[in-house]
Structures are given as C-alpha cells and as structure tokens.
C-alpha atoms as a PDB file:
ATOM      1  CA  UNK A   1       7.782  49.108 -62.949  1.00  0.00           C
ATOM      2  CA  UNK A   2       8.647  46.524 -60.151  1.00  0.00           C
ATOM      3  CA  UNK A   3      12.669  48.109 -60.570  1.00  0.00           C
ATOM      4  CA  UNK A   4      13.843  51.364 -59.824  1.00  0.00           C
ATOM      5  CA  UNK A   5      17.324  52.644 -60.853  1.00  0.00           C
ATOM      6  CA  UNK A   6      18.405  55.154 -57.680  1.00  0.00           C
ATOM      7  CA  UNK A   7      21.165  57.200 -57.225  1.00  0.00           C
ATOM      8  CA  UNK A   8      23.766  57.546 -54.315  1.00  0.00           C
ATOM      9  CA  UNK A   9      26.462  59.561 -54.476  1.00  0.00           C
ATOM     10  CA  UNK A  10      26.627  59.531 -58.008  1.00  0.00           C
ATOM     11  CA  UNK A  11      26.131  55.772 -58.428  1.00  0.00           C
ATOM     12  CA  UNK A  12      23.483  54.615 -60.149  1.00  0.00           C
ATOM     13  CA  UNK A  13      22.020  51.005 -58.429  1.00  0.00           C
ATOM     14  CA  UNK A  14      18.965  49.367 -59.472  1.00  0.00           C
ATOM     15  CA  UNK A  15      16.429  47.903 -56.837  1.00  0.00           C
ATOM     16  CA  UNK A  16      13.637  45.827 -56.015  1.00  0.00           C
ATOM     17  CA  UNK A  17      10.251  47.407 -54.725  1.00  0.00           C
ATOM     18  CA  UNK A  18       8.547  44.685 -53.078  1.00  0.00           C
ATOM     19  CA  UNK A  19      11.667  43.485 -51.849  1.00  0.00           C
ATOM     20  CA  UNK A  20      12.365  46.767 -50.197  1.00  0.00           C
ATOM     21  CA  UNK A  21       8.725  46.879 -49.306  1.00  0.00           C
ATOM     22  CA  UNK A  22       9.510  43.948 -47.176  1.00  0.00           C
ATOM     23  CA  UNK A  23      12.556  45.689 -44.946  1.00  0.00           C
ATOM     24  CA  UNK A  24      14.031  42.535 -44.489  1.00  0.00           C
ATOM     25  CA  UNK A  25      16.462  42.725 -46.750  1.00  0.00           C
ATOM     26  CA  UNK A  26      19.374  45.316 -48.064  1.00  0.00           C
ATOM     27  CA  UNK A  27      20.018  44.548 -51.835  1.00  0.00           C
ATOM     28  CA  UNK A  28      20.692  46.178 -55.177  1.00  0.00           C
ATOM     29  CA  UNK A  29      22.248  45.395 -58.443  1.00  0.00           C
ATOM     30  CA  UNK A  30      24.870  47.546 -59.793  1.00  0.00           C
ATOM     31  CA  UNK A  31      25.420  49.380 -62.775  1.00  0.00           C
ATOM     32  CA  UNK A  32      28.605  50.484 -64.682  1.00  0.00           C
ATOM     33  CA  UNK A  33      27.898  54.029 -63.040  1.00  0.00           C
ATOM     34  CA  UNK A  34      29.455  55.910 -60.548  1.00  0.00           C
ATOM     35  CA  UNK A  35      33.088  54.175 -59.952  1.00  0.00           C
ATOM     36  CA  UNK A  36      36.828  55.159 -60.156  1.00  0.00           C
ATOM     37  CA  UNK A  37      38.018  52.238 -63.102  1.00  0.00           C
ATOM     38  CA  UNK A  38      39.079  54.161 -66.167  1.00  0.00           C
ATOM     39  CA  UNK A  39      39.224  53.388 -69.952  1.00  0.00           C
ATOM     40  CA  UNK A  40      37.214  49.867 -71.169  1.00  0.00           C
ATOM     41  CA  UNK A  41      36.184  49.171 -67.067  1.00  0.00           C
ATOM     42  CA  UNK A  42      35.134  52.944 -66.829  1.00  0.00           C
ATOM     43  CA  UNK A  43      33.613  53.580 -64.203  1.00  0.00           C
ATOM     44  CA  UNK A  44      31.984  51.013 -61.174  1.00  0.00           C
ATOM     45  CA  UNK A  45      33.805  47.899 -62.486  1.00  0.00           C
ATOM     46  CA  UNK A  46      33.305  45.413 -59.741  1.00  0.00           C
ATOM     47  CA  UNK A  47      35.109  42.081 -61.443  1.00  0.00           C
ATOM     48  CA  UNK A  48      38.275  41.105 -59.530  1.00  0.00           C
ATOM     49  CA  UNK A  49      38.590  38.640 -62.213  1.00  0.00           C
ATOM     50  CA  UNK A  50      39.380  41.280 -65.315  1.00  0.00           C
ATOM     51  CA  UNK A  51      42.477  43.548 -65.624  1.00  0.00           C
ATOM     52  CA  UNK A  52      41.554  46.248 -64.208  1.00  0.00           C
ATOM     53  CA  UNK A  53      43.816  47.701 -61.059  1.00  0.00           C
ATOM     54  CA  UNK A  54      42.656  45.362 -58.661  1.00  0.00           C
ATOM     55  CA  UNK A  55      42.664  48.582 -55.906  1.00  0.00           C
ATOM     56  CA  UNK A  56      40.143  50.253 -58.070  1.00  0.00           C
ATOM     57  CA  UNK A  57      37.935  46.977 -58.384  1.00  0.00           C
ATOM     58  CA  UNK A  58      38.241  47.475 -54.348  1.00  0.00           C
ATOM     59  CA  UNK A  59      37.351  50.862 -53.469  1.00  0.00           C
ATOM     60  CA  UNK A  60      34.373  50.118 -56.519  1.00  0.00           C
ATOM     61  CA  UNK A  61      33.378  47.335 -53.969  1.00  0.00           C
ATOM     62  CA  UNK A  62      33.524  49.575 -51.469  1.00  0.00           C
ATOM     63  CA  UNK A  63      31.704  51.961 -52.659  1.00  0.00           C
ATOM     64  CA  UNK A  64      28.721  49.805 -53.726  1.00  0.00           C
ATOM     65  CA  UNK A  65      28.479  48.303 -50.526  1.00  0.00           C
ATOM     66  CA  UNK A  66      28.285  51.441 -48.668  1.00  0.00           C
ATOM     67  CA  UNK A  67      25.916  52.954 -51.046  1.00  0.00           C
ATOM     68  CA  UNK A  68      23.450  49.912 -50.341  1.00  0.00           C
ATOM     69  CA  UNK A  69      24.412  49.854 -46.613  1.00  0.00           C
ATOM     70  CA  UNK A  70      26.406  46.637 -46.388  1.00  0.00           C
ATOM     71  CA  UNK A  71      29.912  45.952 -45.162  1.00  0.00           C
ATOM     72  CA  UNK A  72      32.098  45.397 -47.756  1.00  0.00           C
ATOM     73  CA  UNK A  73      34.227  43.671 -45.666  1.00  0.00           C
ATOM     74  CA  UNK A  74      31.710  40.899 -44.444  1.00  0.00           C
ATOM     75  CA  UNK A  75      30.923  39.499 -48.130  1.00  0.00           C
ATOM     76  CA  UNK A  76      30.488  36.116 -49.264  1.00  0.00           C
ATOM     77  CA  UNK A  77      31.815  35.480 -52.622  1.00  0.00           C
ATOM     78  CA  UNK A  78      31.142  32.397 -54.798  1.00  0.00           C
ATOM     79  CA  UNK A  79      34.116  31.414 -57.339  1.00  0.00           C
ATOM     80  CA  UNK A  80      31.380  31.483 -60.187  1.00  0.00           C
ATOM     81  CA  UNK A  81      32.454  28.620 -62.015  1.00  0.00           C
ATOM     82  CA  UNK A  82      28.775  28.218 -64.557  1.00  0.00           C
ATOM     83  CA  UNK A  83      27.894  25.451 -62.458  1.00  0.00           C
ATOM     84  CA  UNK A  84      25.227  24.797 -60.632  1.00  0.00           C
ATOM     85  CA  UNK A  85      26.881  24.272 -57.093  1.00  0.00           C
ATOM     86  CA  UNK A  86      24.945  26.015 -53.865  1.00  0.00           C
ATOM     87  CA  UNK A  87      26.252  26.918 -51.005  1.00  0.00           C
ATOM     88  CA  UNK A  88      25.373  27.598 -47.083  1.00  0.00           C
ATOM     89  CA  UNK A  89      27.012  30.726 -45.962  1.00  0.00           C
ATOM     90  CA  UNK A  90      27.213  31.900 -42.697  1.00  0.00           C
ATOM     91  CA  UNK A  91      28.669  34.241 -39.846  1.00  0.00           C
ATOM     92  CA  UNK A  92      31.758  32.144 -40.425  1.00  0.00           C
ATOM     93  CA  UNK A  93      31.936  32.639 -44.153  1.00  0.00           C
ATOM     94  CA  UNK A  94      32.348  36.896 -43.311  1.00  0.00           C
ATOM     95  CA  UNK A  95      34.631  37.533 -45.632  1.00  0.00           C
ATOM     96  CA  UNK A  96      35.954  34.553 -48.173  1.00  0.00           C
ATOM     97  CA  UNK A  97      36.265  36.118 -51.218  1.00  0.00           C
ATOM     98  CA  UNK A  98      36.926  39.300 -50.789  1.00  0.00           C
ATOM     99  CA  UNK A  99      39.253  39.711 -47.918  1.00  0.00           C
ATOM    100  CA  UNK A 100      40.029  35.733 -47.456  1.00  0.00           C
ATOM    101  CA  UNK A 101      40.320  33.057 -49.999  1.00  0.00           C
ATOM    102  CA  UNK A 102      37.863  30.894 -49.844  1.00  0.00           C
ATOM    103  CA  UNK A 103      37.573  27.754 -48.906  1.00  0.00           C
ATOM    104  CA  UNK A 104      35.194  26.195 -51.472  1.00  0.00           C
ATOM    105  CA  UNK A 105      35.397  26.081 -55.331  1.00  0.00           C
ATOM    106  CA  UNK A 106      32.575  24.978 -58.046  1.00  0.00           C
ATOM    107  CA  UNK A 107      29.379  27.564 -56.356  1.00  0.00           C
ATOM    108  CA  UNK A 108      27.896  29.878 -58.188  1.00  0.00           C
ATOM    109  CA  UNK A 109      24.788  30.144 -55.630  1.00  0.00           C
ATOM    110  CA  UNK A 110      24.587  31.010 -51.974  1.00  0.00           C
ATOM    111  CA  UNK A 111      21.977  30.890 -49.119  1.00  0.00           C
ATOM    112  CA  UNK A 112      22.059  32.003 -45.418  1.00  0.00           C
ATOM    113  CA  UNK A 113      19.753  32.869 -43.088  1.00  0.00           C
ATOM    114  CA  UNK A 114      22.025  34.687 -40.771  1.00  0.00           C
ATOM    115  CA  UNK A 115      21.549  38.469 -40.362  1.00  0.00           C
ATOM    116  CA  UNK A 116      24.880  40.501 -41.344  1.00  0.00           C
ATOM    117  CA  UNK A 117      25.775  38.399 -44.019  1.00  0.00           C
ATOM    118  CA  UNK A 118      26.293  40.077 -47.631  1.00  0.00           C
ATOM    119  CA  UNK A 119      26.162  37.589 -50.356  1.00  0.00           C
ATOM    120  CA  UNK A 120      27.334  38.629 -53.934  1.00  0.00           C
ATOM    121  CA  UNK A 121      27.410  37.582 -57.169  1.00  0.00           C
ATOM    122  CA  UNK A 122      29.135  39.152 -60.345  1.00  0.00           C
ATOM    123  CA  UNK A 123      27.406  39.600 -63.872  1.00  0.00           C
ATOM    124  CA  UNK A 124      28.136  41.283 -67.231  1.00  0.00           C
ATOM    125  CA  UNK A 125      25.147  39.715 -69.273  1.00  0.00           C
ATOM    126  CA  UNK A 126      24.600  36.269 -67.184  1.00  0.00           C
ATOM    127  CA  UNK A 127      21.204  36.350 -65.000  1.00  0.00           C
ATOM    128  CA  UNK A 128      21.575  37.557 -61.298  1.00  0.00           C
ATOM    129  CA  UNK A 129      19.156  36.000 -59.011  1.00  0.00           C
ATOM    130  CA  UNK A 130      18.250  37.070 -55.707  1.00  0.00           C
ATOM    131  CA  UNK A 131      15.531  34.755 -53.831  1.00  0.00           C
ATOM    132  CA  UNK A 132      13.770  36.405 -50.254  1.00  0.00           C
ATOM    133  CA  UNK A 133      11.955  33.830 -48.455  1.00  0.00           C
ATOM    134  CA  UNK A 134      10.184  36.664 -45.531  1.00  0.00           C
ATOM    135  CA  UNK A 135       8.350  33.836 -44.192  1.00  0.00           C
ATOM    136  CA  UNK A 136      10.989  31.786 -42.674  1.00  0.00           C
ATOM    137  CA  UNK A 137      13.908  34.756 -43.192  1.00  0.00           C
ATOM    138  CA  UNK A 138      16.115  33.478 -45.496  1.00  0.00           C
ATOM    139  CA  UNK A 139      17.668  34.886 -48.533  1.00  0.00           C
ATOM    140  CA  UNK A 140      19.822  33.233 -51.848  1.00  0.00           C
ATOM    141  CA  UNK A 141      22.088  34.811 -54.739  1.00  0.00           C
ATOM    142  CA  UNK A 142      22.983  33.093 -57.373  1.00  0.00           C
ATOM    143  CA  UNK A 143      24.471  33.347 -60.868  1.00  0.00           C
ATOM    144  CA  UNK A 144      22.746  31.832 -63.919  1.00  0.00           C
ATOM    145  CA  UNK A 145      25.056  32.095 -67.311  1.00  0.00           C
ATOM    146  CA  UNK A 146      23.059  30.050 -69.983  1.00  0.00           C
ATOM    147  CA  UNK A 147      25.024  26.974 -68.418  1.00  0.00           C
ATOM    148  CA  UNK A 148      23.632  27.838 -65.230  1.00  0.00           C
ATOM    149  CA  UNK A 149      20.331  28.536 -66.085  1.00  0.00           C
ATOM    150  CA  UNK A 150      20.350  24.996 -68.217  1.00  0.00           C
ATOM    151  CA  UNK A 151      20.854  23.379 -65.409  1.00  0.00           C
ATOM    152  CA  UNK A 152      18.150  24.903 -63.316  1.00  0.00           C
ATOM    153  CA  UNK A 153      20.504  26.629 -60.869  1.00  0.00           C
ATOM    154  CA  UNK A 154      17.491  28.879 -59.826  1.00  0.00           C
ATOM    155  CA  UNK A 155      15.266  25.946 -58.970  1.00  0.00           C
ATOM    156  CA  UNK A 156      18.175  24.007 -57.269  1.00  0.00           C
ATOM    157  CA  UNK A 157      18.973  27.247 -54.823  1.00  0.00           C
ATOM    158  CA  UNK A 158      15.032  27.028 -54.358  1.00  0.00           C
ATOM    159  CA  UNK A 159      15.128  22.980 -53.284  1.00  0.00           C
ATOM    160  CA  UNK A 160      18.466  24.308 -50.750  1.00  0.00           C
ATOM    161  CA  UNK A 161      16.421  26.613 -49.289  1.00  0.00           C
ATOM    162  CA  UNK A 162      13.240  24.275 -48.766  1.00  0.00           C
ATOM    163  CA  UNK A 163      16.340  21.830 -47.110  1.00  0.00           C
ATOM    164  CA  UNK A 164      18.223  23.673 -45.045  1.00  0.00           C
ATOM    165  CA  UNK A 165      15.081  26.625 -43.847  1.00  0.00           C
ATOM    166  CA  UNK A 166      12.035  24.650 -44.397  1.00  0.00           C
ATOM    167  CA  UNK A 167      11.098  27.501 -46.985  1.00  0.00           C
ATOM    168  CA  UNK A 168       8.074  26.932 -49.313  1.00  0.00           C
ATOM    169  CA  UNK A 169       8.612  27.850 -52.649  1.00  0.00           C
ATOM    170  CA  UNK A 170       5.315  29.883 -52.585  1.00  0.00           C
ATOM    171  CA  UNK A 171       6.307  31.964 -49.953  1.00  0.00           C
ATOM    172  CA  UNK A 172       9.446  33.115 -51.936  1.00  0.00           C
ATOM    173  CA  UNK A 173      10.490  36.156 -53.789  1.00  0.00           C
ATOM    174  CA  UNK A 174      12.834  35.751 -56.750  1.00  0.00           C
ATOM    175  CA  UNK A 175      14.232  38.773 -58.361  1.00  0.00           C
ATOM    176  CA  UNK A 176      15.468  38.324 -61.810  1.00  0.00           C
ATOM    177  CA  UNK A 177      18.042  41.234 -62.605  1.00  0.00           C
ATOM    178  CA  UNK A 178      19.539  43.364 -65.225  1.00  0.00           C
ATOM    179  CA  UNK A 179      21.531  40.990 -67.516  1.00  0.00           C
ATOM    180  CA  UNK A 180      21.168  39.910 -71.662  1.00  0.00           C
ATOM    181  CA  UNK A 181      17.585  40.030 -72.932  1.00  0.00           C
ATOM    182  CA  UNK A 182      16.218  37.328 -75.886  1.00  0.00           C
ATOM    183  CA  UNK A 183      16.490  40.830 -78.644  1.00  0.00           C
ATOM    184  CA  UNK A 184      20.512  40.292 -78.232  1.00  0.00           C
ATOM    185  CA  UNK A 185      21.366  36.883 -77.245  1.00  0.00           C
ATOM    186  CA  UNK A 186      21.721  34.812 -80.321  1.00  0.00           C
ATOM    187  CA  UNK A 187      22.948  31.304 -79.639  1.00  0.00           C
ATOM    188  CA  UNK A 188      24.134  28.279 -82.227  1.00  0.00           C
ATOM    189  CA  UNK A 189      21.822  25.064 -82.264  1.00  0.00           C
ATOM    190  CA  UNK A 190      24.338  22.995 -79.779  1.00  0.00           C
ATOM    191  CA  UNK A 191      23.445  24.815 -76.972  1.00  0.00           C
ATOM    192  CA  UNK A 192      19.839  24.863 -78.022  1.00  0.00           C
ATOM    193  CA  UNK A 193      20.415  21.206 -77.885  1.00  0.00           C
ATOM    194  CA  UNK A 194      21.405  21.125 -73.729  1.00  0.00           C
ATOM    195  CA  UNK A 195      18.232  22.793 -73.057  1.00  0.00           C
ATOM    196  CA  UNK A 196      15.980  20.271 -74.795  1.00  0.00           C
ATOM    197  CA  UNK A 197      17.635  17.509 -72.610  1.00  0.00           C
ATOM    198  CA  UNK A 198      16.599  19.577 -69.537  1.00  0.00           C
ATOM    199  CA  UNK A 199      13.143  21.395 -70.653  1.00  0.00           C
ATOM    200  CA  UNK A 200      10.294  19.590 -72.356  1.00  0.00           C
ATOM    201  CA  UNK A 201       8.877  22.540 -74.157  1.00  0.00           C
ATOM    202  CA  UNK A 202      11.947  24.550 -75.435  1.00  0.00           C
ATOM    203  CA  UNK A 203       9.545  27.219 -77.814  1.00  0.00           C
ATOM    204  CA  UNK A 204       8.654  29.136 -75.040  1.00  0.00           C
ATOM    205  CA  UNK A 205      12.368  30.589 -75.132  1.00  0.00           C
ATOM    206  CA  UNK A 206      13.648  29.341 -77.905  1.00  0.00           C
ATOM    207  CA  UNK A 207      13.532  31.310 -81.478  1.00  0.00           C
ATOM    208  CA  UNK A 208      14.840  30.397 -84.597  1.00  0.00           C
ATOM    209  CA  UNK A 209      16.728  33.054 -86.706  1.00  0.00           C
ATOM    210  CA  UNK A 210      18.394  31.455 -89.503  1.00  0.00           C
ATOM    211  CA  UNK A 211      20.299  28.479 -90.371  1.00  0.00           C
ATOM    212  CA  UNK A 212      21.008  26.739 -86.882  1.00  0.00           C
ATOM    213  CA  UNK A 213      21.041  30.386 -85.027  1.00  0.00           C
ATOM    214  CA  UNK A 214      18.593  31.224 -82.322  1.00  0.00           C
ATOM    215  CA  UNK A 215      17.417  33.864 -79.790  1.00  0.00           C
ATOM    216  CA  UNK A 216      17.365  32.561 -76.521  1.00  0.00           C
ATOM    217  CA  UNK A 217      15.307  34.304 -73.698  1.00  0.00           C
ATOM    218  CA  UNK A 218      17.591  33.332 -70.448  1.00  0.00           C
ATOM    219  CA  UNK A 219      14.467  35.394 -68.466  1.00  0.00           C
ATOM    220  CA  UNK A 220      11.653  33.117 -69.929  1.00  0.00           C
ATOM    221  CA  UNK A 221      13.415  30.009 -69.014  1.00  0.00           C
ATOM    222  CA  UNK A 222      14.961  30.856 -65.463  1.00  0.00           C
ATOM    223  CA  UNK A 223      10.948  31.777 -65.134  1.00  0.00           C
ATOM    224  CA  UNK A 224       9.991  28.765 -66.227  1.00  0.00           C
ATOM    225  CA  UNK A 225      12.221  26.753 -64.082  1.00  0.00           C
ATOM    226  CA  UNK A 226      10.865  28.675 -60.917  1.00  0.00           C
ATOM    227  CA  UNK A 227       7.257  27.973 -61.523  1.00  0.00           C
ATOM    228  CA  UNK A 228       8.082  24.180 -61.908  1.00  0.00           C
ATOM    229  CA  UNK A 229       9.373  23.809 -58.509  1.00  0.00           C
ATOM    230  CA  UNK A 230       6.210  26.161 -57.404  1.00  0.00           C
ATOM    231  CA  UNK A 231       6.989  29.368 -57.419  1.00  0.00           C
ATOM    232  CA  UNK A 232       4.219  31.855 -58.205  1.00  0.00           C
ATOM    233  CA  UNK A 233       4.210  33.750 -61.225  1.00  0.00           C
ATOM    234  CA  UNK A 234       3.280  37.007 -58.874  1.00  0.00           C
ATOM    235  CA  UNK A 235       6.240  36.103 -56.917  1.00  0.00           C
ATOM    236  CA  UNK A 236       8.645  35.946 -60.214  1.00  0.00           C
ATOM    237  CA  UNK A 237       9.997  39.851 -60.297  1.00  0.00           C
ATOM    238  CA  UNK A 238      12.089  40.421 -63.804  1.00  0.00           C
ATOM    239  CA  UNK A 239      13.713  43.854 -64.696  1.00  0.00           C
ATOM    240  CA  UNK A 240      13.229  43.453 -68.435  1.00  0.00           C
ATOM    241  CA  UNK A 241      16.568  45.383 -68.435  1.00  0.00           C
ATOM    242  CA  UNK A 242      18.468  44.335 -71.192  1.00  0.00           C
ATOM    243  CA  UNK A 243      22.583  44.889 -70.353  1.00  0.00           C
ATOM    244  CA  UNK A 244      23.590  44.198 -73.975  1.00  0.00           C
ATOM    245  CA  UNK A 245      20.686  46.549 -75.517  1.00  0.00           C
ATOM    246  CA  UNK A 246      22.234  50.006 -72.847  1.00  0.00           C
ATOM    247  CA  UNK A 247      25.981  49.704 -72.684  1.00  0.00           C
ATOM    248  CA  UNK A 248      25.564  53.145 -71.520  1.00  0.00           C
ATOM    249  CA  UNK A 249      24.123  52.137 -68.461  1.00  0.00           C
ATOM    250  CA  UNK A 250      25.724  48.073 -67.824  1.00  0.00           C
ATOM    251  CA  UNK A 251      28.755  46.234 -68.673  1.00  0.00           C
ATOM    252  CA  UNK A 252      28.165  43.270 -71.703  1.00  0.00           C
ATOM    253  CA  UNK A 253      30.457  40.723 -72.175  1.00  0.00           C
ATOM    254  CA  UNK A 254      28.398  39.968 -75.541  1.00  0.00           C
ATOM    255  CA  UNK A 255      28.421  43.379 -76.119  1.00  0.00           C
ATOM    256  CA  UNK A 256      32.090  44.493 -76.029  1.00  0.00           C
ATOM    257  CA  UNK A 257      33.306  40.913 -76.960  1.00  0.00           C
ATOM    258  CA  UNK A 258      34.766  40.325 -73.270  1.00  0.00           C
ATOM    259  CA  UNK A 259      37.013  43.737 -73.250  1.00  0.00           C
ATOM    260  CA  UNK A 260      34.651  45.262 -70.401  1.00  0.00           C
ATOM    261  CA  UNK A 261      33.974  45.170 -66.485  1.00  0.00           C
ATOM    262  CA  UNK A 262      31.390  43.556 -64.337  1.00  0.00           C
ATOM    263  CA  UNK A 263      28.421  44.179 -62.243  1.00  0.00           C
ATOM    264  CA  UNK A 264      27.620  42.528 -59.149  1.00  0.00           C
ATOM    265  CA  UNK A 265      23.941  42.251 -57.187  1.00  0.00           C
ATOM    266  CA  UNK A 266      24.117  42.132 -53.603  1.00  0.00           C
ATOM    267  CA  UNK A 267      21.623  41.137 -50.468  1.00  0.00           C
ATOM    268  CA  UNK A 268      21.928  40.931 -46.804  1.00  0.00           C
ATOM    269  CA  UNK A 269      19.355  40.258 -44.070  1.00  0.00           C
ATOM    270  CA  UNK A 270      19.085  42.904 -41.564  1.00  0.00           C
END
C-alpha cells in the first residue's frame, strides 16, 4: 500500500511512501485521532472554521505539526473558498492564517518552493492534494471539493507550478489523500451536469443509481485531470481511503451531516 497510517504520540497521521522515500519533503494527512476537542469534534479537530473552542482547534494544530516536524507557527493557510484560485507562498507568507490574517481571499491551492514553509489545507470528505516536484524542488497543496475538482484545480496548481518553477508535469508527484470515496458520494444530476461541460468522457466517474442520482468518484476524475496535463499514471499516488466509509478513523461532513470536525494535510520542504 503506497499509504501508511503511523502513530506519534498517540496520533494517528497517514503518509506517503515514495514521498518520504524522497526526503525532500515533511508531510502527512491527519486523522480525527489523537487530539484534545471533545464531544461531535472529539478528538484532533483541526477546523478553525467549526464551533469547536478555538484554543483546542490550536493546541490540535499544534500538535499535528509537531508530530510531522513542522512549525505550527510558520503555516500558510488558504481561505478555502471551492474555487479554483492558486497561490505563491513564500518566506513572507510565514504565518497568514494561522497566527496573521491573511492577506488574500478566493485560494484554495498553494505552491512554494522555499524551504521552511508549511502549507495546509483542511478536509472532512473534499480531496487533499499534495504535488512534489523533486526535480526542480517545489511542492503544492491544494483542496479539491467536487467544485474544485470540476474545475480542474489539480491540473491548474500543476500549470502554476510549470509557470512559476519550470516544473514538468512528468517529473511530479501528486498524492491524492484520505477524503469521500465513489461507494458514499451520491450526487443529483445538476452537478453531474458541471462536469460534462468540463470533461468529455464523464462514465469513467460517473454512475447512475436511480432516478437522476449518481455516484461520483472525486479520485477517478482528479486522476483524470492530472494525466491530461501529463502527469504519469505511476506518478498519481491515491489512498483509496474512504473518510465517509471509517468515521472511526476521519471526520465526514457527508457522514455526520456537517455536525463534525476537520482534517488537514500538511507539507513543507526541508
């Protein structure tokens, strides 16, 4: 299995083997284990947005971060808005979002290639993706909600990266993370409808279930996407870890009908 769930300190984190094999990079996703939240956000929720003490959503952050190795205090946040807005952090940017407001709105992805700089993006069923270029040392996260991921968001970060690093889409890594697999996420036909304007061959990801209700694989498509803008398959790393199938394990916002916390994923250069 490309993933690995490990545990520090009681906190369970899930990884990326070739993108540890690389030691470039310090990343992980989290999991809804090993935090200090209580009741519905029990026990590593990481969403400032939600209700939850916002002190507790802190030392959570904290606590991830130092579990991974990063400094909590030098992440960049995006405002996560379901768009598909990108954008260049770097030694400057230590910070917005979590200890300063930030100065942007409308991003959900994010790019650097400076060393030191922790980008992070929250989840509770949308798609994390974290992107490793080791060729020209540059790194992406970004969030893909099925808005997101209709409008390509993981091939647009791609196309940054290839502008601002020179990167070549065949050199990169692209980690697709724990989030909402295709055997819970049933969807009505108008938002089948966006991804037809976007994708030419929709049945790929795309199953009917009844009278204008379908299964939609958010994996197979954000897959898809990648290849188009040249990507290798080999290169395309998904956890097949379904957050709405193991509410044990992850928070879903499908799941728990929004009553529940969030997860974050997490990568620095080093």
């Amino acid at each position: 299995m490309p993933y690995k769930i490990k545990e520090v300190d009681g906190m369970k984190i899930v990884v990326i083997e070739e993108f540890q094999e690389t030691d470039l990079v310090k990343h992980g996703f989290s999991t809804r284990i090993g935090g200090v939240s209580e009741g519905i956000f029990n026990t590593l929720n990481l969403g400032l947005k939600t209700k939850d003490d916002r002190e507790k959503v802190l030392k959570n952050i904290q606590n991830f971060c130092k579990a991974i190795g990063v400094k909590h205090e030098n992440l960049v946040l995006g405002d996560q808005v379901h768009s598909d807005g990108i954008k260049i952090a770097n030694k400057e940017d230590k910070g917005k979002g979590i200890l300063y407001e930030k100065d942007y709105r409308d991003i959900d992805g994010l790019i650097t290639q400076d060393i030191g700089v922790p980008l992070m993006t929250f989840h509770a069923d949308c798609v994390p993706l974290l992107f490793l270029d080791p060729v020209n040392k540059g790194i992406a996260a970004s969030h893909a909600g099925w808005q997101g991921t209709m409008l390509k968001i993981g091939q647009k970060t791609i196309i940054k990266m290839m502008e601002e690093f020179n990167s070549q889409p065949k050199d990169i890594l692209v980690g697709i993370g724990p989030s909402i697999g295709k055997c819970c996420y049933e969807v009505s036909g108008d938002v089948i409808e966006k991804f037809n304007m976007n994708f030419t061959e929709t049945s790929e990801f795309v199953f009917p279930t009844a009278e204008d209700k379908y299964m939609l694989d958010l994996w197979e498509v954000n897959r898809i996407a990648l290849k188009e803008i040249g990507v290798l398959d080999r290169n395309i790393i998904t956890s097949r870890l379904c957050t709405a199938c193991d509410t044990d394990l992850f928070y879903s916002h499908r799941k728990k009908k929004g009553l529940t916390g969030r997860m974050a994923s997490v990568i620095e250069l080093v």
